[in-house]
Protein backbone atom coordinates (compact mmCIF):
# COMPACT_ATOMS: atom_id res chain seq x y z
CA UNK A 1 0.00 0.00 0.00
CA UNK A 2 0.88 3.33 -0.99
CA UNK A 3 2.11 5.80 1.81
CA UNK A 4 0.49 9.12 1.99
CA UNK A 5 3.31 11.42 0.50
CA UNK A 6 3.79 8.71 -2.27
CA UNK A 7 0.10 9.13 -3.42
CA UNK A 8 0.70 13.07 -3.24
CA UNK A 9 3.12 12.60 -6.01
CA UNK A 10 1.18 10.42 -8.24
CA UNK A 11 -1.46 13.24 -8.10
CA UNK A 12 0.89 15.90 -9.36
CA UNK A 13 2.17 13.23 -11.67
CA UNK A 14 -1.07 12.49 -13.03
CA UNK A 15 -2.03 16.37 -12.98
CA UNK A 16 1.20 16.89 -15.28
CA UNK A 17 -0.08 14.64 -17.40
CA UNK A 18 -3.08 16.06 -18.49
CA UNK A 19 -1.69 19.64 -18.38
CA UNK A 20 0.91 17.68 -20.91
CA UNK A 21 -1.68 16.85 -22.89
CA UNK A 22 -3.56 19.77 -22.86
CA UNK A 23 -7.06 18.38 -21.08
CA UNK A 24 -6.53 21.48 -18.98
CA UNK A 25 -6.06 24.89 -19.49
CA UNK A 26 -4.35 27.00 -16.89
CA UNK A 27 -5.32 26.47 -13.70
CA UNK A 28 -8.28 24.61 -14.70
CA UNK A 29 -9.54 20.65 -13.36
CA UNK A 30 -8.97 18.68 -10.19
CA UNK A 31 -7.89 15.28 -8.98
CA UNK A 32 -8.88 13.96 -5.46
CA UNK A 33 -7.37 10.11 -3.73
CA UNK A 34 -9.40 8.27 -0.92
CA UNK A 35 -7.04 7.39 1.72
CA UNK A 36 -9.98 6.08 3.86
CA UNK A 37 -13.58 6.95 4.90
CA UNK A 38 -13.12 10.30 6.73
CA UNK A 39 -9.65 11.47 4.74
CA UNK A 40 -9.17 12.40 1.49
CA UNK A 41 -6.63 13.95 -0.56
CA UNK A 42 -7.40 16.91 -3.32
CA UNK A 43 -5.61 19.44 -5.49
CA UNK A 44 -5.96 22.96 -4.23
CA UNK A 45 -7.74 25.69 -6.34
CA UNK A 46 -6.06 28.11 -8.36
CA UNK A 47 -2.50 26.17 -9.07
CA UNK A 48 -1.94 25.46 -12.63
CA UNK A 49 -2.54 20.84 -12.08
CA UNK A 50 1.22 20.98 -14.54
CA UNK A 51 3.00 22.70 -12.25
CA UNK A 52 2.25 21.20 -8.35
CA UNK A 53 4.36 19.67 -6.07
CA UNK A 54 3.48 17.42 -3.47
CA UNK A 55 3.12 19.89 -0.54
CA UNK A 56 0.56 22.08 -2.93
CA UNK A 57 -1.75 18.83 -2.10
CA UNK A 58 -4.56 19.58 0.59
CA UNK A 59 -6.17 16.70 2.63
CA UNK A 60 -10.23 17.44 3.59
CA UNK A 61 -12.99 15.27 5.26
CA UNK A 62 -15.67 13.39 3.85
CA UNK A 63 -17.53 16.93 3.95
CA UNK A 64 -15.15 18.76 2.06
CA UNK A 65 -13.75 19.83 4.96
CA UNK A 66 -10.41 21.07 5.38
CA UNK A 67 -8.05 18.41 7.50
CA UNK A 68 -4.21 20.15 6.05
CA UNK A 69 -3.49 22.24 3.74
CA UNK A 70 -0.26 23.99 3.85
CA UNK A 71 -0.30 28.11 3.69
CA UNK A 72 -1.67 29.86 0.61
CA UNK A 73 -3.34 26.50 -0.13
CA UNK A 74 -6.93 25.77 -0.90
CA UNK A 75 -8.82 22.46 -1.89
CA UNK A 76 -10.28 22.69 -4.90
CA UNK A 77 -14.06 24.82 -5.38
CA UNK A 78 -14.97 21.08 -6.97
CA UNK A 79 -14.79 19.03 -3.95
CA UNK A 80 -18.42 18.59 -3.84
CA UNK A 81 -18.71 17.32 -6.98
CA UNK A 82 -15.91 14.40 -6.06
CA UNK A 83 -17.26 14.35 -2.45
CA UNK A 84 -20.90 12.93 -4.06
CA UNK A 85 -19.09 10.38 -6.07
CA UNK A 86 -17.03 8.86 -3.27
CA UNK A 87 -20.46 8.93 -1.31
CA UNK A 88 -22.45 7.12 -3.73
CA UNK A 89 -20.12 4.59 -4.87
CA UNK A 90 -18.01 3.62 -1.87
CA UNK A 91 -15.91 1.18 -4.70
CA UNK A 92 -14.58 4.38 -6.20
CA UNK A 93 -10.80 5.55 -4.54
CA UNK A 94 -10.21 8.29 -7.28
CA UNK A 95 -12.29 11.08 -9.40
CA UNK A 96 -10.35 13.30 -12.34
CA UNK A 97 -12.09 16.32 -13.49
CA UNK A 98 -10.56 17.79 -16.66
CA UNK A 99 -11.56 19.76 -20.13
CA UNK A 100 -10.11 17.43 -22.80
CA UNK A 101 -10.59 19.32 -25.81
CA UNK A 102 -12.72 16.94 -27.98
CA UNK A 103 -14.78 15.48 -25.46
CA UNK A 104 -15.49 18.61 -23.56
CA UNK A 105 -16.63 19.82 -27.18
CA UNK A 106 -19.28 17.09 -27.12
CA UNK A 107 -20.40 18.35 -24.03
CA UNK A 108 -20.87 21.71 -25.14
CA UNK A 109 -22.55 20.83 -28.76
CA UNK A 110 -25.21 18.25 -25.89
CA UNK A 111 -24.02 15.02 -27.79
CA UNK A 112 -23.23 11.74 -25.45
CA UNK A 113 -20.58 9.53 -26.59
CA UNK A 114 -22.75 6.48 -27.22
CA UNK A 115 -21.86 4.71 -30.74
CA UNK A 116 -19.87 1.94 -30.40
CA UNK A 117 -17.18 2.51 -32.81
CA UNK A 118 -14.38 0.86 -30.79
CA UNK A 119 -14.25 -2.54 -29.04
CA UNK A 120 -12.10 -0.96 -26.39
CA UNK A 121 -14.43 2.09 -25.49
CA UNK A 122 -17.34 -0.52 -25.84
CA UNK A 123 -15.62 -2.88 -23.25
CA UNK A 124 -14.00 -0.51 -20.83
CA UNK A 125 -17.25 2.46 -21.14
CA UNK A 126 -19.72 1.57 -22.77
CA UNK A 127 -20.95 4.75 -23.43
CA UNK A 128 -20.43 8.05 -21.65
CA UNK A 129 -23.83 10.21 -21.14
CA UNK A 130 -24.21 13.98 -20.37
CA UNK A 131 -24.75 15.34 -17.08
CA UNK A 132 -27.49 18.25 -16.97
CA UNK A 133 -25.20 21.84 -16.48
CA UNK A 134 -24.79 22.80 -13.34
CA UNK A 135 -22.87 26.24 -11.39
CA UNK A 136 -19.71 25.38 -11.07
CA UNK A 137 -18.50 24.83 -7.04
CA UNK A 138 -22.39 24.29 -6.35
CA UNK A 139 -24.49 21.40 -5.65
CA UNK A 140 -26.03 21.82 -8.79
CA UNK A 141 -23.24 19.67 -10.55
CA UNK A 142 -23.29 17.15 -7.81
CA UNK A 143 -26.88 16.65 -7.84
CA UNK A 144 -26.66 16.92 -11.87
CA UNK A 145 -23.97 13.76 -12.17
CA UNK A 146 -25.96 11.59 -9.01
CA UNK A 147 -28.19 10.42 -11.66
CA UNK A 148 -25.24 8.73 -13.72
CA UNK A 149 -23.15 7.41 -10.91
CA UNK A 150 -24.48 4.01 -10.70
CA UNK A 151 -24.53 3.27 -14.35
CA UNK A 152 -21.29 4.36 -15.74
CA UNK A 153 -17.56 5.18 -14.85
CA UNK A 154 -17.10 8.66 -16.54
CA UNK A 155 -19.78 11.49 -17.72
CA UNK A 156 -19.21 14.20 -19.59
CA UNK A 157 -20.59 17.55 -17.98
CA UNK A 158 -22.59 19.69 -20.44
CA UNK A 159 -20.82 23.38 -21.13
CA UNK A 160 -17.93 22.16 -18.76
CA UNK A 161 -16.16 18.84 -18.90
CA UNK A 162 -15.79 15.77 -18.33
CA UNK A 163 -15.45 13.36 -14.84
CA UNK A 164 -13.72 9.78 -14.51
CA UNK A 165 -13.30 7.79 -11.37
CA UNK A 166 -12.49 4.48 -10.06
CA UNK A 167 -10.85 2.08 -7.68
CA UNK A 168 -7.61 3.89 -8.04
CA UNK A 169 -5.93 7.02 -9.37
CA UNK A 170 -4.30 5.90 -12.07
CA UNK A 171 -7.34 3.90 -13.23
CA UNK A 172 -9.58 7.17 -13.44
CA UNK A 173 -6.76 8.96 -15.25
CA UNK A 174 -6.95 5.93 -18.18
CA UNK A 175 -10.53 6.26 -18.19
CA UNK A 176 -10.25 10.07 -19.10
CA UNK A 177 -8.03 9.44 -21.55
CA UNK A 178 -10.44 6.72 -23.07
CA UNK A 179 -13.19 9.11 -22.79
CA UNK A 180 -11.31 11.44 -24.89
CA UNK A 181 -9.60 9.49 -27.92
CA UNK A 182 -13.23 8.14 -27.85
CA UNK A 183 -14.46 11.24 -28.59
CA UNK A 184 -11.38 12.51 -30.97
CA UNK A 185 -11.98 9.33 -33.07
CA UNK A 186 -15.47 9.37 -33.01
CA UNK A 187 -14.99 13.51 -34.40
CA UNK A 188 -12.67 12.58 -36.88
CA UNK A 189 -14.70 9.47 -38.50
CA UNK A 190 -17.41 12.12 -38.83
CA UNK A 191 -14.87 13.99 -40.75
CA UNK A 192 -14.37 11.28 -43.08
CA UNK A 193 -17.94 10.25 -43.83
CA UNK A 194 -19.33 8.94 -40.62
CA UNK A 195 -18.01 6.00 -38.44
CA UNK A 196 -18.82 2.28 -39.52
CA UNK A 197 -20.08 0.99 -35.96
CA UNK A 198 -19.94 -2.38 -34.76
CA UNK A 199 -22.50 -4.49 -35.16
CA UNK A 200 -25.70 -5.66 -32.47
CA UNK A 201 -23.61 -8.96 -32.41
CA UNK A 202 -20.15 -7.55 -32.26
CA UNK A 203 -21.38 -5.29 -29.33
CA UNK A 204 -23.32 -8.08 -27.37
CA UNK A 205 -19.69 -10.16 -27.85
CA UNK A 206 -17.39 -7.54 -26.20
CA UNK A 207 -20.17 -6.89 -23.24
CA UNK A 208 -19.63 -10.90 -22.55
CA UNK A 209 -15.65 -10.38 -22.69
CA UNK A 210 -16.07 -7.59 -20.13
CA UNK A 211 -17.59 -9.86 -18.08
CA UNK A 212 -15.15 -13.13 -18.74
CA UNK A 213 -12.53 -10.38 -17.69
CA UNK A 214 -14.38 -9.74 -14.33
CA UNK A 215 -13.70 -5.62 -15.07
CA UNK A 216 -14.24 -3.40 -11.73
CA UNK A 217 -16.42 -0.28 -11.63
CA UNK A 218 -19.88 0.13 -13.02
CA UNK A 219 -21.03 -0.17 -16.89
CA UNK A 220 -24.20 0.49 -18.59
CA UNK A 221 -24.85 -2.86 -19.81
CA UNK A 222 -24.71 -4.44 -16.77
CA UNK A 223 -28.23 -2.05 -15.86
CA UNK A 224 -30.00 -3.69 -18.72
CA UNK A 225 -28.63 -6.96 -17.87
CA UNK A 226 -29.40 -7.13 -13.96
CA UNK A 227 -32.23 -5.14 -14.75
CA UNK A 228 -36.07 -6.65 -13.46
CA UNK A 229 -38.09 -4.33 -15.88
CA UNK A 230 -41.20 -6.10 -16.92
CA UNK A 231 -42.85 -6.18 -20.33
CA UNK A 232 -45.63 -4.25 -19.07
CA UNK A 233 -43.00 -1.66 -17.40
CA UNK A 234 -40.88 -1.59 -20.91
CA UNK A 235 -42.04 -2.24 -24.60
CA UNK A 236 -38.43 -3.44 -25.20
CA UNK A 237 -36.91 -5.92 -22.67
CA UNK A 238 -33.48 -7.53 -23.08
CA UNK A 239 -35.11 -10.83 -25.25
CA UNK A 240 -36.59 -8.50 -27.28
CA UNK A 241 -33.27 -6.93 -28.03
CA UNK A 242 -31.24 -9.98 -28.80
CA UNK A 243 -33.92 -11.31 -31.20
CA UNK A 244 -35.35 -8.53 -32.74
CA UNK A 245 -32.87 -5.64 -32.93
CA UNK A 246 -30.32 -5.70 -36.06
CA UNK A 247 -29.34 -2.21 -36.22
CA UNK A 248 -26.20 -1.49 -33.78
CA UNK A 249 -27.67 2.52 -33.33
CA UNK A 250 -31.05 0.68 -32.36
CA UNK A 251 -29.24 -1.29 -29.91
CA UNK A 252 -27.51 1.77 -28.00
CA UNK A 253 -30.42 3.84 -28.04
CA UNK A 254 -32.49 0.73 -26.89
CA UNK A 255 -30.07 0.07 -23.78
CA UNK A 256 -29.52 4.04 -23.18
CA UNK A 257 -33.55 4.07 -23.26
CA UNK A 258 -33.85 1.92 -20.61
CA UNK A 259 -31.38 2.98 -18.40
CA UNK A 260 -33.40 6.22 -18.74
CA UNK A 261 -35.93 3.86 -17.56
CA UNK A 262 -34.36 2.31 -14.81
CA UNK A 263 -33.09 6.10 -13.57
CA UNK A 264 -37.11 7.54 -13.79
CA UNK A 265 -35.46 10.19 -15.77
């Protein structure tokens, strides 16, 4: 196990990274750590996430709180929004909030990543919805992503961002990155005449390897899957799918539909 300074590092290493690759813009996004149920460990606000060292690092509560935080040092004006995913998924030990350029434009044009163009976004995402917009350092964004939390491992936040988490640091950091060549691909195959997506059957096959490969953290098929809708409930239940459904953008908007479902959205 990690000690504490150690995981202060890895945050400014991961925060480097996505300065690096330009997912942030000046002082912009946040990275938080679980170190346990009452202590957790956050980038401050208004430090450039490229340019931190470990002692810029601030440690708070479960309520946002501040536990340390060295002189001139703040958490982040996010914590809230990271706060409500640690509280509603208690398997989750990181959450990276970031701006990556083609996925953040996705979120501002109100379209959700949800074609399945690419066995590994299929596999490790699934699909990545839109959380309603919300004021930034409010419980607006919070209450916006709640909805999603159960269902999926990253969300893109409409006219702001996009949010990853899982069971560690370095994990949410891949998952951001995912979220975004997702969404650079998916931009640049529209470019070209529109993506060829995988088929019902080539989808339905990658959902089973996720699930040979025993994958952590939540996914969107598993809702449909696990899911006790009835007929009555749901024109379209998860037999129906399999047989009848041919067309792959039938598929995703069938499984999105019901997750809608599931959600009382």
């Amino acid at each position: 196990m990690q000690n504490e300074y150690a995981i202060r590092k890895q945050i400014c290493e991961i925060g480097k990274r996505i300065y690096d690759k330009g997912m942030v813009a000046a002082n912009d996004g946040n990275i938080s750590v679980k170190l346990n149920d009452h202590e957790f460990l956050c980038t401050p606000t208004g430090v450039s996430k490229g340019f931190m060292t470990p002692e810029y690092i601030c440690k708070v509560d479960e309520n946002g709180k501040v536990i340390q935080a060295n002189q001139g040092f703040k958490p982040s004006s996010e914590i809230k929004m990271h706060m409500r995913v640690y509280r509603e998924r208690p398997d989750v030990k990181s959450v990276v909030h970031a701006h990556p350029l083609y996925a953040t434009s996705f979120a501002i044009a109100g379209i959700p990543l949800t074609q399945p163009i690419m066995p590994e976004a299929v596999i490790t995402l699934g699909s990545v919805p839109i959380a309603e917009y919300g004021t930034p350092s409010t419980e607006e964004i919070p209450d916006a992503i709640s909805k999603y939390l159960q269902h999926y491992d990253a969300v893109l936040l409409e006219n702001h961002g996009a949010l990853s988490y899982a069971d560690s640091l370095l994990s949410a950091y891949h998952k951001m990155e995912s979220v975004e060549f997702y969404a650079r691909l998916l931009y640049q195959s529209k470019q070209l005449g529109g993506p060829k997506e995988l088929s019902q059957q080539q989808v339905e096959q990658l959902y089973e390897i996720r699930k040979q490969f025993g994958m952590t953290g939540k996914h969107p098929s598993e809702a449909v899957m696990n899911s006790n809708i009835s007929k009555s409930n749901s024109s379209l239940d998860l037999i129906n799918i399999n047989k009848d459904t041919t067309d792959k953008t039938a598929l995703i908007a069938v499984i999105t539909k019901m997750v809608i479902e599931q959600l009382g959205l």
